[in-house]
Protein backbone atom coordinates (compact mmCIF):
# COMPACT_ATOMS: atom_id res chain seq x y z
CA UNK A 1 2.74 33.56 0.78
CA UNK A 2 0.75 32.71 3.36
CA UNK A 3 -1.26 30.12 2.00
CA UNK A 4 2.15 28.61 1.28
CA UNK A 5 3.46 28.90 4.68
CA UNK A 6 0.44 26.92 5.78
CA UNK A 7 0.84 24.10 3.38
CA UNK A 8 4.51 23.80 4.27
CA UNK A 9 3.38 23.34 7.62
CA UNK A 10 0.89 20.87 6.73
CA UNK A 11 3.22 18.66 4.57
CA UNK A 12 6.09 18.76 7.53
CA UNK A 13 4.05 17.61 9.77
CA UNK A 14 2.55 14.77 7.67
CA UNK A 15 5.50 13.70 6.15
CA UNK A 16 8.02 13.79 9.21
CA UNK A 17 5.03 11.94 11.41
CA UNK A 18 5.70 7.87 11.84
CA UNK A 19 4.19 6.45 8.85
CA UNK A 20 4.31 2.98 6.26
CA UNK A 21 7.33 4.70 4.16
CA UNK A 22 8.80 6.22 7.26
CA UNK A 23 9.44 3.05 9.01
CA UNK A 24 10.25 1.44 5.67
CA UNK A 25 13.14 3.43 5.68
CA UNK A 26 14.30 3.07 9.05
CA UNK A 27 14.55 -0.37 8.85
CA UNK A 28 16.24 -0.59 5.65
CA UNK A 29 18.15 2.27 6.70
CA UNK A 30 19.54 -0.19 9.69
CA UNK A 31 20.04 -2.99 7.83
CA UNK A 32 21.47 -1.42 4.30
CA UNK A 33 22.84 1.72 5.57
CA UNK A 34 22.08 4.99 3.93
CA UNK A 35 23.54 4.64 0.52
CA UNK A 36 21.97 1.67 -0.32
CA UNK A 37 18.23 2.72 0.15
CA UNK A 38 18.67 5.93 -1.96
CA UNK A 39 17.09 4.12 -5.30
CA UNK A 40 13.82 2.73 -2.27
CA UNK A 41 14.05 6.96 -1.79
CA UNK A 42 13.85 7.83 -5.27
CA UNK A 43 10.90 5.38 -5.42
CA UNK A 44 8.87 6.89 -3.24
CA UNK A 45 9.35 10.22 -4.36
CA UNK A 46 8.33 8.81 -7.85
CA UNK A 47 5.27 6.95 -6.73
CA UNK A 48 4.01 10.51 -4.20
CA UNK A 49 4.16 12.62 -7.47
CA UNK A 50 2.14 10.52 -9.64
CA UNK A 51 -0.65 10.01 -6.66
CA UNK A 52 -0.09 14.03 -6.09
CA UNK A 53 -0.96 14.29 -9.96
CA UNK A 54 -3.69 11.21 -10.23
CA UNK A 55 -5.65 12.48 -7.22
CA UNK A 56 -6.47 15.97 -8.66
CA UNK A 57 -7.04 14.55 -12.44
CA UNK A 58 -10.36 12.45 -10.62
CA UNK A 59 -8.43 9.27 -9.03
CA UNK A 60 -9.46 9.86 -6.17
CA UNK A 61 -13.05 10.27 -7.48
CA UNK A 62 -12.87 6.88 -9.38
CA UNK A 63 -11.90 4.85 -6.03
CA UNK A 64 -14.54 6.68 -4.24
CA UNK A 65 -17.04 5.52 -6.11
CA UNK A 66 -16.70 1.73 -5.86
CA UNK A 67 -16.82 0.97 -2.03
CA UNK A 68 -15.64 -3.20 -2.42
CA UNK A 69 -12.55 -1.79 -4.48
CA UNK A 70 -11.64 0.82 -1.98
CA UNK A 71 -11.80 -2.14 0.74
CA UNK A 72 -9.61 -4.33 -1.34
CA UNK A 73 -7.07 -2.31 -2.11
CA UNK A 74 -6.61 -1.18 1.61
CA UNK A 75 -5.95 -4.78 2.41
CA UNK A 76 -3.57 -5.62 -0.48
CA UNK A 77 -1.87 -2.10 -0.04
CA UNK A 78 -1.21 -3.46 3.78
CA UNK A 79 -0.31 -6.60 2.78
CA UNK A 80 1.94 -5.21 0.15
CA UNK A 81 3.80 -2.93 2.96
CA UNK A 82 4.20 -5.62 5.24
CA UNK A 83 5.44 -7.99 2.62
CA UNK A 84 8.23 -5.46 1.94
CA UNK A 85 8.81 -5.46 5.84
CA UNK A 86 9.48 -9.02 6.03
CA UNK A 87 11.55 -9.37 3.46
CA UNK A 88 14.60 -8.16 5.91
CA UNK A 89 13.17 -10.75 8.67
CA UNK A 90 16.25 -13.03 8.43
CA UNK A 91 19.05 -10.14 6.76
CA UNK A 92 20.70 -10.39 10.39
CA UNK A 93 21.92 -14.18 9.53
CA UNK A 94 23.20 -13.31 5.97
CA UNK A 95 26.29 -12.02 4.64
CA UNK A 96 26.45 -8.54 3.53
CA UNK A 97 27.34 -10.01 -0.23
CA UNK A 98 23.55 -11.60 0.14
CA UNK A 99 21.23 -8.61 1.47
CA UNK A 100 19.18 -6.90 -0.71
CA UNK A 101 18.03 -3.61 -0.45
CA UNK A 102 14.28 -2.42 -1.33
CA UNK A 103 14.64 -1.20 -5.24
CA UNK A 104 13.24 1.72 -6.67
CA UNK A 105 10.24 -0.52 -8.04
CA UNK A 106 9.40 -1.28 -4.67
CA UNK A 107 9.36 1.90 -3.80
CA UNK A 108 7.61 3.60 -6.47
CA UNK A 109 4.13 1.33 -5.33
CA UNK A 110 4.53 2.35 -1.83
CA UNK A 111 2.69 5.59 -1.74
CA UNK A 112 0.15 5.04 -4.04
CA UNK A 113 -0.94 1.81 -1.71
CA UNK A 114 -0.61 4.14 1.38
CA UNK A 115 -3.93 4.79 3.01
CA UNK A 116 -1.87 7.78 4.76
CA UNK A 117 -0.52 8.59 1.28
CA UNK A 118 -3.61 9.13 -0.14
CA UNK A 119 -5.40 11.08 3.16
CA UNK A 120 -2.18 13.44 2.92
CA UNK A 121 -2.78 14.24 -1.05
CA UNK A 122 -6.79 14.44 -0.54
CA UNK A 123 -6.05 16.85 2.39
CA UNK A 124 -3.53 18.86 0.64
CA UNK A 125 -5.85 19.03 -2.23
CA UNK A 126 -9.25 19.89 -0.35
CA UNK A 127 -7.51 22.09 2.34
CA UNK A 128 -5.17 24.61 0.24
CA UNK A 129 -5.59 23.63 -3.60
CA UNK A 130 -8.67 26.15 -3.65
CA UNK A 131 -6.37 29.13 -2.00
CA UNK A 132 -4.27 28.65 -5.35
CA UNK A 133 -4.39 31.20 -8.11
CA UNK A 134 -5.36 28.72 -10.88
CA UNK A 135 -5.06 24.78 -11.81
CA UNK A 136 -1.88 24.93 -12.87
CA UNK A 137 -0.09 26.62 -9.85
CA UNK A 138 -1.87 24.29 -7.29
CA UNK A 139 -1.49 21.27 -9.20
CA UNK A 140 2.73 22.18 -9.03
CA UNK A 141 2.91 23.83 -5.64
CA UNK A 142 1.64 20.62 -3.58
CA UNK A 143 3.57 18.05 -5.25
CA UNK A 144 6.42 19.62 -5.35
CA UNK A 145 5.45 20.74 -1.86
CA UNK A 146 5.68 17.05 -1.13
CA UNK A 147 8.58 16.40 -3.01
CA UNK A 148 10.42 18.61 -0.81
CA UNK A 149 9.34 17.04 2.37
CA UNK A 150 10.11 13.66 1.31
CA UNK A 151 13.39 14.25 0.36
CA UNK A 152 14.40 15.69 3.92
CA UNK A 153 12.63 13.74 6.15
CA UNK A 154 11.86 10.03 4.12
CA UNK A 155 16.33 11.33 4.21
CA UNK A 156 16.02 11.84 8.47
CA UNK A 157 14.13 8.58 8.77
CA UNK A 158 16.87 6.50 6.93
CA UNK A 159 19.71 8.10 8.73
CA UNK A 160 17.82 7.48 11.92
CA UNK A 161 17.69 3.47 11.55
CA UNK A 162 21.76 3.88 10.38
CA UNK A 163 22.58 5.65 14.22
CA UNK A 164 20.04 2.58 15.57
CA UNK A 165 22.64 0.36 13.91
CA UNK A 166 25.76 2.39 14.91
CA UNK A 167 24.56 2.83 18.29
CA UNK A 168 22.86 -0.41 18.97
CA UNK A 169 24.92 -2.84 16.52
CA UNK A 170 23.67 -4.70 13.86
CA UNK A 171 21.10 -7.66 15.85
CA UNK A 172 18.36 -9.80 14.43
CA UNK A 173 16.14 -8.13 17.68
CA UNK A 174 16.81 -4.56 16.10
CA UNK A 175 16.22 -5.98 13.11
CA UNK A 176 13.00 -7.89 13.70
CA UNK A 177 11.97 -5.07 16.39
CA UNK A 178 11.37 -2.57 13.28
CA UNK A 179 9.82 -4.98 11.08
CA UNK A 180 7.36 -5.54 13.91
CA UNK A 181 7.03 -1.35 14.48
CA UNK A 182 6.54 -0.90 10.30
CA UNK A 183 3.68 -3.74 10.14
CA UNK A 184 1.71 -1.95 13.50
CA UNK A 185 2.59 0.85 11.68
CA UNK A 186 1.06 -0.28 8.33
CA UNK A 187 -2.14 -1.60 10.63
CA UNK A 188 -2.92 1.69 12.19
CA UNK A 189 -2.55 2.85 8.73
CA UNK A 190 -5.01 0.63 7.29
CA UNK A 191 -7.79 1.59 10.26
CA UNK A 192 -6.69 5.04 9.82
CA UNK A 193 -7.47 4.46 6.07
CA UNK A 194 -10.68 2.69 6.98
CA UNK A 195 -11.98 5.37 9.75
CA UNK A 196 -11.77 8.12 6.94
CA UNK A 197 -13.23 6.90 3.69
């Protein structure tokens, strides 16, 4: 139970901590509302449990072994994030019949092209897979670990950009203040990315 306890703590903290999917959310949170970004949501849960599964079957591994390919896919993975950022640059001058919301394809690549996606997963992994009781019990108990955590806070992060909006009214500044917040975001993520592998 206690090995538990301490992956639970691991997995709030990383997933409740400002991050590329985090601020994602805000911002589509303020700009959709909360209903709207629930397929984005399902996305990302989708897209965490197939790195969660990938890492441990020797992704991880694979990427680690080709330098150039790791560097590459840290800069399309930000460029990716960012992309996705910018597409609400201008949602403050539409109608609400013309905004569209981040889709659950969108979010499904998310966390497999996070740098802090895949530090969380080879953490999890390295850190508390080996206090498991067997390959099949760790290889269910940290995804679904994650799972959990994304559900409630990726859930707290969304409802946080719709009381921005409530509170602060719907503005291109808010609007273009947390695309500008999600691509710093996205940067630190990409040095953080760099600074570990």
């Amino acid at each position: 139970m206690s090995d538990y306890l301490a992956l639970w703590t691991f997995v709030v903290f990383m997933v409740s901590t400002p991050g590329p999917a985090n601020m994602l959310l805000m911002g589509s949170g303020a700009q959709h509302g909360f209903i709207k970004c629930v397929n984005f949501m399902l996305g990302l849960a989708s897209g965490k449990i197939v790195l969660n599964i990938a890492i441990p079957l020797g992704l991880g591994l694979v990427i680690g072994k080709y330098p150039l390919g790791t560097t590459i896919f840290v800069y399309v993975s930000a460029g990716y994030m960012s992309w996705l950022a910018l597409k609400g640059w201008n949602n403050h001058k539409k109608p609400p019949s013309e905004l569209k919301p981040l889709t659950y394809i969108h979010g499904t690549l998310v966390h497999p092209m996070s740098p802090k996606a895949w530090v969380m997963s080879l953490l999890a992994y390295s850190q508390f897979g080996p206090e498991f009781n067997g390959f099949f019990e760790e290889r269910m108990l940290i995804p679904a670990s994650f799972l959990i955590g994304q559900l409630v806070f990726h859930s707290l992060w969304c409802f946080s950009g719709v009381i921005l909006k409530t509170t602060i009214g719907s503005n291109g500044l808010l609007n273009r203040c947390l695309i500008i917040i999600t691509i710093l975001v996205v940067l630190w993520a990409l040095f953080y990315g760099f600074s570990m592998g």
